[in-house]
N, C-alpha and C. Protein backbone atom coordinates (compact mmCIF):
# COMPACT_ATOMS: atom_id res chain seq x y z
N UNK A 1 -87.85 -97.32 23.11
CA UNK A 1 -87.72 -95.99 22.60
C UNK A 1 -86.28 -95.55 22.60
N UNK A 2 -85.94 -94.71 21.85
CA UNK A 2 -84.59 -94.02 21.78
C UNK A 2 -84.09 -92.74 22.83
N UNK A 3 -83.17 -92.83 22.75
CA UNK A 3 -82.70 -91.63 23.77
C UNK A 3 -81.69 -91.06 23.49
N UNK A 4 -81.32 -89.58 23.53
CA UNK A 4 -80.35 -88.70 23.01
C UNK A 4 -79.82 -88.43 24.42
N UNK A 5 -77.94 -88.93 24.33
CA UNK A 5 -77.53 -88.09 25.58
C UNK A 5 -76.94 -86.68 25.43
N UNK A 6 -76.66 -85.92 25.79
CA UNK A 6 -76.04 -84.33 25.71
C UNK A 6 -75.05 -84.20 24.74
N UNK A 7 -73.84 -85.71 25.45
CA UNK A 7 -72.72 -85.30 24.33
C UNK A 7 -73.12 -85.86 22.88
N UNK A 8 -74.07 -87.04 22.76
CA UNK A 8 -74.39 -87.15 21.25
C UNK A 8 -75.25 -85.85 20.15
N UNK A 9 -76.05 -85.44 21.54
CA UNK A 9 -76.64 -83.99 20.79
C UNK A 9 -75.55 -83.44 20.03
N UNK A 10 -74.72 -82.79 21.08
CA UNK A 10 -73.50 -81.95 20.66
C UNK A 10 -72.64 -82.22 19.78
N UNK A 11 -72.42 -83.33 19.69
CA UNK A 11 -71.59 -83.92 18.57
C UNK A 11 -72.24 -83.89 17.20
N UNK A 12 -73.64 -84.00 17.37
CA UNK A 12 -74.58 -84.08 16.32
C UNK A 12 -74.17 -82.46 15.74
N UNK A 13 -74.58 -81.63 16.81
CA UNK A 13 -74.38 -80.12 16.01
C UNK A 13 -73.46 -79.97 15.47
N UNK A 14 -72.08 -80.42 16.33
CA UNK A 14 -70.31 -80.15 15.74
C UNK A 14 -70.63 -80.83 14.54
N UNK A 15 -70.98 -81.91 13.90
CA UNK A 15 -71.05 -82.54 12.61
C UNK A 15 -71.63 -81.66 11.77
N UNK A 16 -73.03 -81.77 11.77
CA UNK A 16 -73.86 -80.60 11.23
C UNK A 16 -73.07 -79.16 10.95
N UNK A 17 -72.48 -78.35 11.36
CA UNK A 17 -71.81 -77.30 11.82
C UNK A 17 -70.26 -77.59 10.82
N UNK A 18 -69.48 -78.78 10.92
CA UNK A 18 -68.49 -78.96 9.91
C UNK A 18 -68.99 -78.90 8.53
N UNK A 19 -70.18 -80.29 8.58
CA UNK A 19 -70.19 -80.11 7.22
C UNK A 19 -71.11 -79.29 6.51
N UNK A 20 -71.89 -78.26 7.35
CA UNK A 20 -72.22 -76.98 6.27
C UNK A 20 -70.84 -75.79 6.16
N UNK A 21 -69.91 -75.87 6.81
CA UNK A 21 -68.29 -75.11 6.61
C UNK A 21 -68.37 -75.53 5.48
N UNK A 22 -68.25 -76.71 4.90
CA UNK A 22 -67.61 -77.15 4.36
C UNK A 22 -68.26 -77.52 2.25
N UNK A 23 -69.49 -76.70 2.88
CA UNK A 23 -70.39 -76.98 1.67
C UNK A 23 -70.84 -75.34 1.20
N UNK A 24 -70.85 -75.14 -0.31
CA UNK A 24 -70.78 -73.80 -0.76
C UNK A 24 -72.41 -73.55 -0.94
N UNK A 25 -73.13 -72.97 -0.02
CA UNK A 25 -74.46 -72.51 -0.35
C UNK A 25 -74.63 -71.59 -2.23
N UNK A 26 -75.89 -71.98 -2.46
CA UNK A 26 -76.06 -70.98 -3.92
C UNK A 26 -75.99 -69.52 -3.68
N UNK A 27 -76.00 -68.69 -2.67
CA UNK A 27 -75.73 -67.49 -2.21
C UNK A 27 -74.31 -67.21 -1.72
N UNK A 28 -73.38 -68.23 -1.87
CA UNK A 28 -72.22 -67.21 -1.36
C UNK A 28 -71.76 -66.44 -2.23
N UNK A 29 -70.54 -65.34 -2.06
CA UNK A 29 -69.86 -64.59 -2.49
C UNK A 29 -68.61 -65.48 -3.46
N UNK A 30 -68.15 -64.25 -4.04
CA UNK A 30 -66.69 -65.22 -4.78
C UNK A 30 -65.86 -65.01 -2.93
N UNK A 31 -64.62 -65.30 -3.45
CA UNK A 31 -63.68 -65.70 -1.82
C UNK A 31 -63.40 -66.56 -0.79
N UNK A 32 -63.20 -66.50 0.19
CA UNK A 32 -62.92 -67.25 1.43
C UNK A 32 -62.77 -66.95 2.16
N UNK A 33 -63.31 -67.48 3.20
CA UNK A 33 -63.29 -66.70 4.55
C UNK A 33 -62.24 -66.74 5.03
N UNK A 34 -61.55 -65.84 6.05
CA UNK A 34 -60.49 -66.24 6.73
C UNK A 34 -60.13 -66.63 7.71
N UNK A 35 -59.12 -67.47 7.82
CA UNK A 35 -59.22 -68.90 9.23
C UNK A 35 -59.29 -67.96 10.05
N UNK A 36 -59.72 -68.56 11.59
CA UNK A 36 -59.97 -68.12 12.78
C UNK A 36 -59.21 -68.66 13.53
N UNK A 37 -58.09 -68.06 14.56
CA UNK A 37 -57.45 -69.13 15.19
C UNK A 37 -57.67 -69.46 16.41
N UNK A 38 -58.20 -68.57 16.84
CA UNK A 38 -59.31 -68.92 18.16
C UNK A 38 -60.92 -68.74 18.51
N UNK A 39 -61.43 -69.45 19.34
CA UNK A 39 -62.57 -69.11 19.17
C UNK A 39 -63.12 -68.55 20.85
N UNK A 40 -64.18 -68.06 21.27
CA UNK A 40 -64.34 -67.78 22.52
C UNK A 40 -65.34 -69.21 22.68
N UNK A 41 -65.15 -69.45 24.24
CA UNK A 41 -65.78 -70.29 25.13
C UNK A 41 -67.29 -70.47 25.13
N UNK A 42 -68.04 -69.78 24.36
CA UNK A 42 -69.75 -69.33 24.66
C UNK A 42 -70.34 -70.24 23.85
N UNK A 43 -70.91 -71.31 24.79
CA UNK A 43 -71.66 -72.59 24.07
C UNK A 43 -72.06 -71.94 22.69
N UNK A 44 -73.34 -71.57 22.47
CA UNK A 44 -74.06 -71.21 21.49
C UNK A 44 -73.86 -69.30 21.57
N UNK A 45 -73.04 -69.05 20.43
CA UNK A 45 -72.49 -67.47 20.61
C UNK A 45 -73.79 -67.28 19.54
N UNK A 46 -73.90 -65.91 19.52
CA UNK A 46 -74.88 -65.29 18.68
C UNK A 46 -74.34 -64.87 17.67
N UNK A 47 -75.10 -64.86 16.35
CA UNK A 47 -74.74 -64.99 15.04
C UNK A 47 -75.24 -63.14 14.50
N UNK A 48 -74.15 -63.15 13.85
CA UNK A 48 -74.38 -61.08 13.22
C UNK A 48 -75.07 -61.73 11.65
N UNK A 49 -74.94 -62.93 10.98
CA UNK A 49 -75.65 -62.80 9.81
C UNK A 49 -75.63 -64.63 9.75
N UNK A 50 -76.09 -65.08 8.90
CA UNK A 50 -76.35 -66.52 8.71
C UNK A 50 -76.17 -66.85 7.15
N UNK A 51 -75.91 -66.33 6.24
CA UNK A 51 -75.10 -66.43 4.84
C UNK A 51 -75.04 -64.52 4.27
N UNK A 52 -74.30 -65.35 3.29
CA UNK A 52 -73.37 -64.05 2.74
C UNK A 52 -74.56 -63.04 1.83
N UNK A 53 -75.36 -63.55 1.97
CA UNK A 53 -76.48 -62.94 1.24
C UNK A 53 -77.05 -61.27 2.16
N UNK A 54 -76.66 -61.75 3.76
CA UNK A 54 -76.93 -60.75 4.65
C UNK A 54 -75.74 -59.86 4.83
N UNK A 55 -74.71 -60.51 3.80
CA UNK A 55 -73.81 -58.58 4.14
C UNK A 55 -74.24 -57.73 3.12
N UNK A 56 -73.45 -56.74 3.61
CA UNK A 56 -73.42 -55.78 2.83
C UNK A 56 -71.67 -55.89 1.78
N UNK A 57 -72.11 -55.45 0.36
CA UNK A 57 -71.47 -55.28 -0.41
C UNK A 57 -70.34 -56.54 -0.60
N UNK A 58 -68.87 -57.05 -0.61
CA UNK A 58 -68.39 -57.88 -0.77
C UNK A 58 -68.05 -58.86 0.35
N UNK A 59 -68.29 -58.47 1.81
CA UNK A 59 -68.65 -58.98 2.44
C UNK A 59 -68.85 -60.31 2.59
N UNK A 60 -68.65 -61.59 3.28
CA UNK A 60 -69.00 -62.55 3.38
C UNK A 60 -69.31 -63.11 4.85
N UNK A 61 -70.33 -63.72 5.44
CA UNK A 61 -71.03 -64.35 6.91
C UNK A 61 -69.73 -65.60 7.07
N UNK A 62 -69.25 -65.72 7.51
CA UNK A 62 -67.82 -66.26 8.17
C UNK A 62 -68.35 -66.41 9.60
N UNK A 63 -67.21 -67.38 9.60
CA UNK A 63 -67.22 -67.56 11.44
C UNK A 63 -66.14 -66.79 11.70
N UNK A 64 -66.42 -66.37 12.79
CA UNK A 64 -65.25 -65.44 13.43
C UNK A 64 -64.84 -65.74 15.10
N UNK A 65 -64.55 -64.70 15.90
CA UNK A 65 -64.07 -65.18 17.06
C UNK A 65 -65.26 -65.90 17.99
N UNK A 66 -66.09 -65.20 17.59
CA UNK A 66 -67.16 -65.97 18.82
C UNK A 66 -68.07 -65.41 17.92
N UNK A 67 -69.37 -66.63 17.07
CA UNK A 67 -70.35 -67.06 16.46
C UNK A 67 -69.73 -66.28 14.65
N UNK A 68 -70.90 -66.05 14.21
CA UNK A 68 -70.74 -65.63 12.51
C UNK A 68 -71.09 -64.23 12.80
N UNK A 69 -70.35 -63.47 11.66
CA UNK A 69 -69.92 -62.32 11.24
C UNK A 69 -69.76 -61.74 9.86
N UNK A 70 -70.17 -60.58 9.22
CA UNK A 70 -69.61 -60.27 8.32
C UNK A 70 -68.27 -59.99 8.16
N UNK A 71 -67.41 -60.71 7.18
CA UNK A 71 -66.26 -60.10 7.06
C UNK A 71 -65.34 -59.78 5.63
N UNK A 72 -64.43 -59.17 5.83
CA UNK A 72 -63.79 -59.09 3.98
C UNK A 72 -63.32 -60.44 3.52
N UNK A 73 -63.50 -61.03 2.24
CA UNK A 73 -63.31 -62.24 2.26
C UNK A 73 -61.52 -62.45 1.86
N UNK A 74 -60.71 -63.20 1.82
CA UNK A 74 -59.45 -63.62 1.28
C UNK A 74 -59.88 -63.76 -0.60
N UNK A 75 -59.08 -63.19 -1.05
CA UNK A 75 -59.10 -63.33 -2.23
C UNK A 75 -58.46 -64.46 -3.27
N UNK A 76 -57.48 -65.09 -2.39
CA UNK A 76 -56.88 -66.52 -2.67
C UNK A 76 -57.65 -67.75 -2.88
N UNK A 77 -57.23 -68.85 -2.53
CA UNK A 77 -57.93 -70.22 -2.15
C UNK A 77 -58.05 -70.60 -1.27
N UNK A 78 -57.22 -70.25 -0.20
CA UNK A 78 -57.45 -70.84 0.80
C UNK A 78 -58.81 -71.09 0.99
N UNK A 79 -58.76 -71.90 1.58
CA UNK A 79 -60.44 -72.40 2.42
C UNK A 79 -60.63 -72.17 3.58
N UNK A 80 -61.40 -71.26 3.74
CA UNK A 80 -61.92 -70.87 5.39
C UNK A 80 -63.05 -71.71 5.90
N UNK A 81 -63.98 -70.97 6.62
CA UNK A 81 -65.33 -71.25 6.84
C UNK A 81 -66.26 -70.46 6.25
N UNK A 82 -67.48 -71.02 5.65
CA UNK A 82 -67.96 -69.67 5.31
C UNK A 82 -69.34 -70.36 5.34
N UNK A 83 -70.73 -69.59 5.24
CA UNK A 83 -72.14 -69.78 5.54
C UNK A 83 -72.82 -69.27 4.29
């Protein structure tokens, strides 16, 4: 039988977790989120929305300092994170 250790879990999520950053759901907004340059310490932080579909008005579900957030999006290219 197979067996999952902690850090392969975790690594599993960090993967999972990059590459939906990194992929444009059919509900996002026009924009980009804007980089985050730090994040807080809290294994699993709690999330204010889970795509951009749950803000309000131009709004976009971004990661922010600690878990996802609505926020104003960058109007450039840059590439943030976004949900």
């Amino acid at each position: 039988g197979g067996s999952c250790s902690v850090v392969s879990v975790l690594e599993c999520f960090a993967l999972l977790r990059l590459l939906k950053a990194h992929s444009t759901p059919l509900t996002a907004k026009p924009g980009t989120c804007p980089l985050i340059a730090s994040t807080c310490r809290m294994i699993n932080p709690p999330d204010k929305c889970k795509e951009d579909r749950d803000c309000f008005g131009p709004k976009k579900c971004c990661i922010s300092v600690c878990g996802k957030e609505c926020l104003p999006p960058n109007q450039g290219t840059t590439l943030g994170q976004y949900f």
